[in-house]
C-alpha atoms as a PDB file:
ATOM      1  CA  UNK A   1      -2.415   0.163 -90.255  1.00  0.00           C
ATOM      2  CA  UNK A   2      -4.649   2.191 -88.105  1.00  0.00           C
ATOM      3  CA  UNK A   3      -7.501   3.780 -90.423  1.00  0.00           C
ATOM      4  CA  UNK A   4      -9.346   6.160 -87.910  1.00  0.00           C
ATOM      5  CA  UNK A   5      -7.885   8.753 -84.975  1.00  0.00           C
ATOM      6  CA  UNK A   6      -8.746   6.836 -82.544  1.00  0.00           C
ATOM      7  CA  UNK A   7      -6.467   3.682 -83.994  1.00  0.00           C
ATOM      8  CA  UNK A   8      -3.945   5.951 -84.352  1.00  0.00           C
ATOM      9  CA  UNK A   9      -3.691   6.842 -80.691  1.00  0.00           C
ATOM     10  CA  UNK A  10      -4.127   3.102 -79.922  1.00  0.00           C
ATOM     11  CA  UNK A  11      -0.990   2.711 -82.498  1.00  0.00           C
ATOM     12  CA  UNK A  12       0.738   5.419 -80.212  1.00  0.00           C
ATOM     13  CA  UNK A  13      -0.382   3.318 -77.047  1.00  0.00           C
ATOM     14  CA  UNK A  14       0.640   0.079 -78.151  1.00  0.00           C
ATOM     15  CA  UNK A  15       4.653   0.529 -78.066  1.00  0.00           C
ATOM     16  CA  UNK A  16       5.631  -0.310 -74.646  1.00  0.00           C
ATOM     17  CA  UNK A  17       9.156   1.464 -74.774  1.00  0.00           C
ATOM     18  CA  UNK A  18       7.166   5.024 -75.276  1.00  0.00           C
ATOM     19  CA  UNK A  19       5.835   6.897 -72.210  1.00  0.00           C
ATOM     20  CA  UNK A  20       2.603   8.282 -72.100  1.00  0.00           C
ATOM     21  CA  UNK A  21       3.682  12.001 -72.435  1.00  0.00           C
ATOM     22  CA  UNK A  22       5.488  10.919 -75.706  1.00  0.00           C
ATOM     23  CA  UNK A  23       2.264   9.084 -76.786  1.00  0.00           C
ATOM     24  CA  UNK A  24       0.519  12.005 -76.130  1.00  0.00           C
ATOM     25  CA  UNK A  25       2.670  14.231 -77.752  1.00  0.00           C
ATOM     26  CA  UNK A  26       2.916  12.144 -81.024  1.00  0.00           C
ATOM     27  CA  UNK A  27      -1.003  12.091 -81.078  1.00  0.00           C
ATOM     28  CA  UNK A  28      -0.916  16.300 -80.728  1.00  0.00           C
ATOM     29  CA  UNK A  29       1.586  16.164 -83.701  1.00  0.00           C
ATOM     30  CA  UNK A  30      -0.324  13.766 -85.882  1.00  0.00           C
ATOM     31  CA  UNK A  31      -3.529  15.647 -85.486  1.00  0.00           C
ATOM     32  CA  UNK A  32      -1.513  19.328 -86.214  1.00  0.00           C
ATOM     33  CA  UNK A  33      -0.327  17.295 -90.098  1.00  0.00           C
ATOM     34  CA  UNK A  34      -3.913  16.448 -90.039  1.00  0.00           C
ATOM     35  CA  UNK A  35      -5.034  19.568 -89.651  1.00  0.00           C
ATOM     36  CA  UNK A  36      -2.392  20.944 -92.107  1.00  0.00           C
ATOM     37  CA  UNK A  37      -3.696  17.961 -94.767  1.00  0.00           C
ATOM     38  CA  UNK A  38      -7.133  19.247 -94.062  1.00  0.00           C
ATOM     39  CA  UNK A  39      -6.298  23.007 -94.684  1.00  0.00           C
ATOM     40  CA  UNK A  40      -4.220  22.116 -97.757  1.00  0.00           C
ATOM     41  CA  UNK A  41      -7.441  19.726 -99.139  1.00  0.00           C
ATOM     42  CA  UNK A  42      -9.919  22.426 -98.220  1.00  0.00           C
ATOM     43  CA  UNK A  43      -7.548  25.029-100.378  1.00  0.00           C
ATOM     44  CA  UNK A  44      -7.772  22.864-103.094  1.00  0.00           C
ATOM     45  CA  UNK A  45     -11.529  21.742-103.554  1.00  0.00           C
ATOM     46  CA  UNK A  46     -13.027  24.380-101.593  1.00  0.00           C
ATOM     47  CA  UNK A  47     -14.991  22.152 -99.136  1.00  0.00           C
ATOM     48  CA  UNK A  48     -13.327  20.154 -95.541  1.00  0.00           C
ATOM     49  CA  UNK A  49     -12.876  16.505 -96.035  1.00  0.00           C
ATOM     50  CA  UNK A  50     -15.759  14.440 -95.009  1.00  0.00           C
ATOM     51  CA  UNK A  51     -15.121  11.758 -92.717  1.00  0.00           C
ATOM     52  CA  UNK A  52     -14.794   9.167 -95.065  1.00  0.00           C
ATOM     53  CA  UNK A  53     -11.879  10.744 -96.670  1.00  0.00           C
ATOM     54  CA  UNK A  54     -10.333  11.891 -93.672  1.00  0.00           C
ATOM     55  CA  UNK A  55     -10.523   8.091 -92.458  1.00  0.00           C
ATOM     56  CA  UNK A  56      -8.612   7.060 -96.162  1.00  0.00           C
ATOM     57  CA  UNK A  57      -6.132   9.613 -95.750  1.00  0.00           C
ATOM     58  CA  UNK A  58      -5.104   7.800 -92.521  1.00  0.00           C
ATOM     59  CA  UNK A  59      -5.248   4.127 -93.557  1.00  0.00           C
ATOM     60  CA  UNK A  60      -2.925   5.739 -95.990  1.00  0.00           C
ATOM     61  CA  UNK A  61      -0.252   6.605 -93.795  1.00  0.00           C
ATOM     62  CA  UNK A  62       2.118   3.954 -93.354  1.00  0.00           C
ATOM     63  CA  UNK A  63       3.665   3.053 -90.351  1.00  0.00           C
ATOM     64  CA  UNK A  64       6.571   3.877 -90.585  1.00  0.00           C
ATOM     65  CA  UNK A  65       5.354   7.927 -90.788  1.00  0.00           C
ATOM     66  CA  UNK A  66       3.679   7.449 -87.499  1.00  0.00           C
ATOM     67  CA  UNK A  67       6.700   5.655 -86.328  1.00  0.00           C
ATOM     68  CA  UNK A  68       8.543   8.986 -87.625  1.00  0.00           C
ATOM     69  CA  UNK A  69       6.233  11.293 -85.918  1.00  0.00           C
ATOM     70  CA  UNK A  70       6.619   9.524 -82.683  1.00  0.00           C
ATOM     71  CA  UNK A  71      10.523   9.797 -82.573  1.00  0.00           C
ATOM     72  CA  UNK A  72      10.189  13.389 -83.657  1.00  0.00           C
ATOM     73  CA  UNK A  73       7.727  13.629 -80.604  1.00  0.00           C
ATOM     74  CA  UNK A  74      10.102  11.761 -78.421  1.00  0.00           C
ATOM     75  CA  UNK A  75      12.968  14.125 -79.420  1.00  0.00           C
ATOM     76  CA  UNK A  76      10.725  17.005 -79.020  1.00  0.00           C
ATOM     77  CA  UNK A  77       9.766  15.697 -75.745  1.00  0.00           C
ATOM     78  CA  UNK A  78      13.394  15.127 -74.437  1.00  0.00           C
ATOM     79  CA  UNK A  79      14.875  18.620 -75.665  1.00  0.00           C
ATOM     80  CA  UNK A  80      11.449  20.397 -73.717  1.00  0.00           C
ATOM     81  CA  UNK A  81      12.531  18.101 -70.721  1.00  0.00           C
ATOM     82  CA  UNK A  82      16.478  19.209 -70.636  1.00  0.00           C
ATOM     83  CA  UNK A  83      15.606  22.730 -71.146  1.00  0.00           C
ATOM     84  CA  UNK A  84      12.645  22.712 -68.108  1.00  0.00           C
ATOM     85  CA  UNK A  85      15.418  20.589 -66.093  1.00  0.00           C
ATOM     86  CA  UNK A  86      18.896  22.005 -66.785  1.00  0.00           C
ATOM     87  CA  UNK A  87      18.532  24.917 -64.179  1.00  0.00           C
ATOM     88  CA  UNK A  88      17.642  22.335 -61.391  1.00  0.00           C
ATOM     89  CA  UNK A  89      20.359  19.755 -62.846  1.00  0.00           C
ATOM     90  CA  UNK A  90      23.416  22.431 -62.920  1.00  0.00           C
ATOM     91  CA  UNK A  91      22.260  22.841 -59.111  1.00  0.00           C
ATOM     92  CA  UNK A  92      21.914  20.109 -57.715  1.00  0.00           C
ATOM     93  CA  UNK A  93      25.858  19.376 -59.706  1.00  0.00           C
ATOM     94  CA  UNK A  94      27.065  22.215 -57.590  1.00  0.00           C
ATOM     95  CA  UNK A  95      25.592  21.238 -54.715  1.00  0.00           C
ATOM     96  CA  UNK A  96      27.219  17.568 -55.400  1.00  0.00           C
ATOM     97  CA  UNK A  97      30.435  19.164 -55.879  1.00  0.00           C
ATOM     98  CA  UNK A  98      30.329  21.456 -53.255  1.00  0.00           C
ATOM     99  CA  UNK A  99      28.784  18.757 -50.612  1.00  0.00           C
ATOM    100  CA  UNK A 100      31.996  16.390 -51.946  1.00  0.00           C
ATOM    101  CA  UNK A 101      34.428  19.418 -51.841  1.00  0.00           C
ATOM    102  CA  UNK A 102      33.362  19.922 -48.400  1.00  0.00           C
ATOM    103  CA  UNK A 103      33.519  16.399 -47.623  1.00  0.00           C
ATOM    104  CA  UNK A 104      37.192  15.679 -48.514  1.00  0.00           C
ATOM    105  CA  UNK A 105      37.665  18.859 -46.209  1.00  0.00           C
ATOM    106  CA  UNK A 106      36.109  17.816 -43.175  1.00  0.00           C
ATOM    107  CA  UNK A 107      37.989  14.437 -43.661  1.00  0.00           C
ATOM    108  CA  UNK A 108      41.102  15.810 -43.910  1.00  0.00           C
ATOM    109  CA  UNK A 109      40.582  18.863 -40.677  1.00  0.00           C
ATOM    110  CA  UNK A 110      38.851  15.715 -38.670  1.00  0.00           C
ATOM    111  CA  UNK A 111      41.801  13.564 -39.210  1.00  0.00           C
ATOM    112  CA  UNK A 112      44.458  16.182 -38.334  1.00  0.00           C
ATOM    113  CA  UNK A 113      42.264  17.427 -35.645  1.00  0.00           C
ATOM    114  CA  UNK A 114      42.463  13.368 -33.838  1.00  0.00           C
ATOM    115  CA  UNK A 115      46.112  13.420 -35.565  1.00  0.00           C
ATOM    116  CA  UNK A 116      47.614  16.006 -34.087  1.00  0.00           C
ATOM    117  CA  UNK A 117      46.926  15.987 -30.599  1.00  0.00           C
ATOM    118  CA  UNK A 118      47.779  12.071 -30.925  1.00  0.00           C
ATOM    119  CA  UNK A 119      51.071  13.336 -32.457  1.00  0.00           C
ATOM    120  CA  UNK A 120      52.071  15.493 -29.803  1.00  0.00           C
ATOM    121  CA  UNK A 121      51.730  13.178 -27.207  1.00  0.00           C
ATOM    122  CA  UNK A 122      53.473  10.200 -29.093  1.00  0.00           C
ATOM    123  CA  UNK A 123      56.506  13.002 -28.898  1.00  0.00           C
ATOM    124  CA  UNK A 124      55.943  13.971 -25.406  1.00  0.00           C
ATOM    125  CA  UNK A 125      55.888  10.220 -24.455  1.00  0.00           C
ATOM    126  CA  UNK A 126      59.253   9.879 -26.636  1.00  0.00           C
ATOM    127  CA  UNK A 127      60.881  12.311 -25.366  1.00  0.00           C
ATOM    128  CA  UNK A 128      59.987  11.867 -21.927  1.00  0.00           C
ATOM    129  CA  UNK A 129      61.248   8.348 -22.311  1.00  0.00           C
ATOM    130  CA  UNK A 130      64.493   9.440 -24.060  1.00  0.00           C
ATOM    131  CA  UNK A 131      64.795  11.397 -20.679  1.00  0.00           C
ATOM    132  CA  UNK A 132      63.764   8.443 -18.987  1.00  0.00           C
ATOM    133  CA  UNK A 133      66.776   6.346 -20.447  1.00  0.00           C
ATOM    134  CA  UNK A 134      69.118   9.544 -19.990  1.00  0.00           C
ATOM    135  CA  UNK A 135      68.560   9.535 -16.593  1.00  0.00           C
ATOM    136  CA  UNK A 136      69.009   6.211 -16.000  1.00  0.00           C
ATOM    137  CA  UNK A 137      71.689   5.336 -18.082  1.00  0.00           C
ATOM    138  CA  UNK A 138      73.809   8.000 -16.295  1.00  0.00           C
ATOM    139  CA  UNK A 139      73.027   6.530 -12.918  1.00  0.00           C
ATOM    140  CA  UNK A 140      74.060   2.721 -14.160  1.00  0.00           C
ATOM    141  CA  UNK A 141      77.281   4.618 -15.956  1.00  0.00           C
ATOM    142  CA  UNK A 142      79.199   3.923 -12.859  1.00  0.00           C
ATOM    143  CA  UNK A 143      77.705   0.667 -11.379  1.00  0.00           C
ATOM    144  CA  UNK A 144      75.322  -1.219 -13.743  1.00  0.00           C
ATOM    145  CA  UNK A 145      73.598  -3.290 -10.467  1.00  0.00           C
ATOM    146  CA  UNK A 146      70.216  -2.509  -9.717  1.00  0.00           C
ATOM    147  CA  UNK A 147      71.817  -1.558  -6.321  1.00  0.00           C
ATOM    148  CA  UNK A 148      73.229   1.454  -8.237  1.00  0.00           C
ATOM    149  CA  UNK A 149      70.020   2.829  -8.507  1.00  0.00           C
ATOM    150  CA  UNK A 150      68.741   2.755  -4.600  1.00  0.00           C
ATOM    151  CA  UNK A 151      72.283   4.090  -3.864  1.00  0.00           C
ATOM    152  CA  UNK A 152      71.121   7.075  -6.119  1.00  0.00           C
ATOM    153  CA  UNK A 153      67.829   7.402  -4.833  1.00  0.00           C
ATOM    154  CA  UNK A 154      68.830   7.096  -1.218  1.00  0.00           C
ATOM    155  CA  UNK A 155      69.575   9.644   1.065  1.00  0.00           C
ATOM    156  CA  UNK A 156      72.913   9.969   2.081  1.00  0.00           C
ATOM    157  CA  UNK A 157      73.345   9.315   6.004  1.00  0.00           C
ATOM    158  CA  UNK A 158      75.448  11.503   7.415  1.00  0.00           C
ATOM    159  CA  UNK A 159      77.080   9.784  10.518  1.00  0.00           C
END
């Protein structure tokens, strides 16, 4: 148990799962119920605590009140944290939303946008084909020899 102020900070030092700021914090709040104790013995005997007593009235916390005041500290030091941050969180959330909003867009316009021109000529090529097979399927209707189709093709002498 830590028996002077400067213990006590060391206490607040020693946990490693505690940042400094909530070290620091818990040592601001311990000295402010120090200062209260002080006010509250100087009220009642009408003279401050000398150093002796102020140095009992520590060793006579137990640990588990300085454990207290540093999770008070910690919550304190998380709620101050949320409010300084929330404005800049709900932000950059829109700006997430909107940057994935605008993502899903620009997928979907860049994949008609190499779609459809893709698309049209896959049914110009069909078509043109389907023409194709028109063509030649009424030119074999009659003879289905390859001959058929030079006899077609070729001009017809006129003798």
């Amino acid at each position: 148990m830590p028996k002077t102020d400067r213990e006590v900070f060391e206490y607040f030092r020693s946990d490693p799962e505690t940042s400094v700021e909530v070290d620091n914090l818990a040592y601001a709040s311990f000295a402010f119920h120090k200062y209260e104790w002080m006010e509250q013995f100087a009220s009642l005997r009408g003279r401050q605590p000398t150093q002796a007593e102020e140095n009992q009235w520590i060793s006579e916390l137990p640990d588990s009140r300085l454990d207290e005041i540093r999770d008070v500290a910690y919550l304190a030091f998380e709620a101050a944290a949320d409010g300084y941050l929330r404005e800049r969180i709900e932000q950059e959330r829109k700006t997430a939303v909107e940057q994935s909003i605008l993502t899903e867009i620009r997928q979907f316009t860049s994949f008609w946008r190499n779609f459809g021109p893709n698309l049209l000529i896959g049914i110009a090529a069909s078509v043109a084909f389907s023409l194709l097979l028109i063509v030649m399927a009424s030119i074999f209707a009659d003879d289905p020899s390859p001959i058929a189709l030079y006899k077609q093709i070729a001009p017809a002498n006129s003798h």
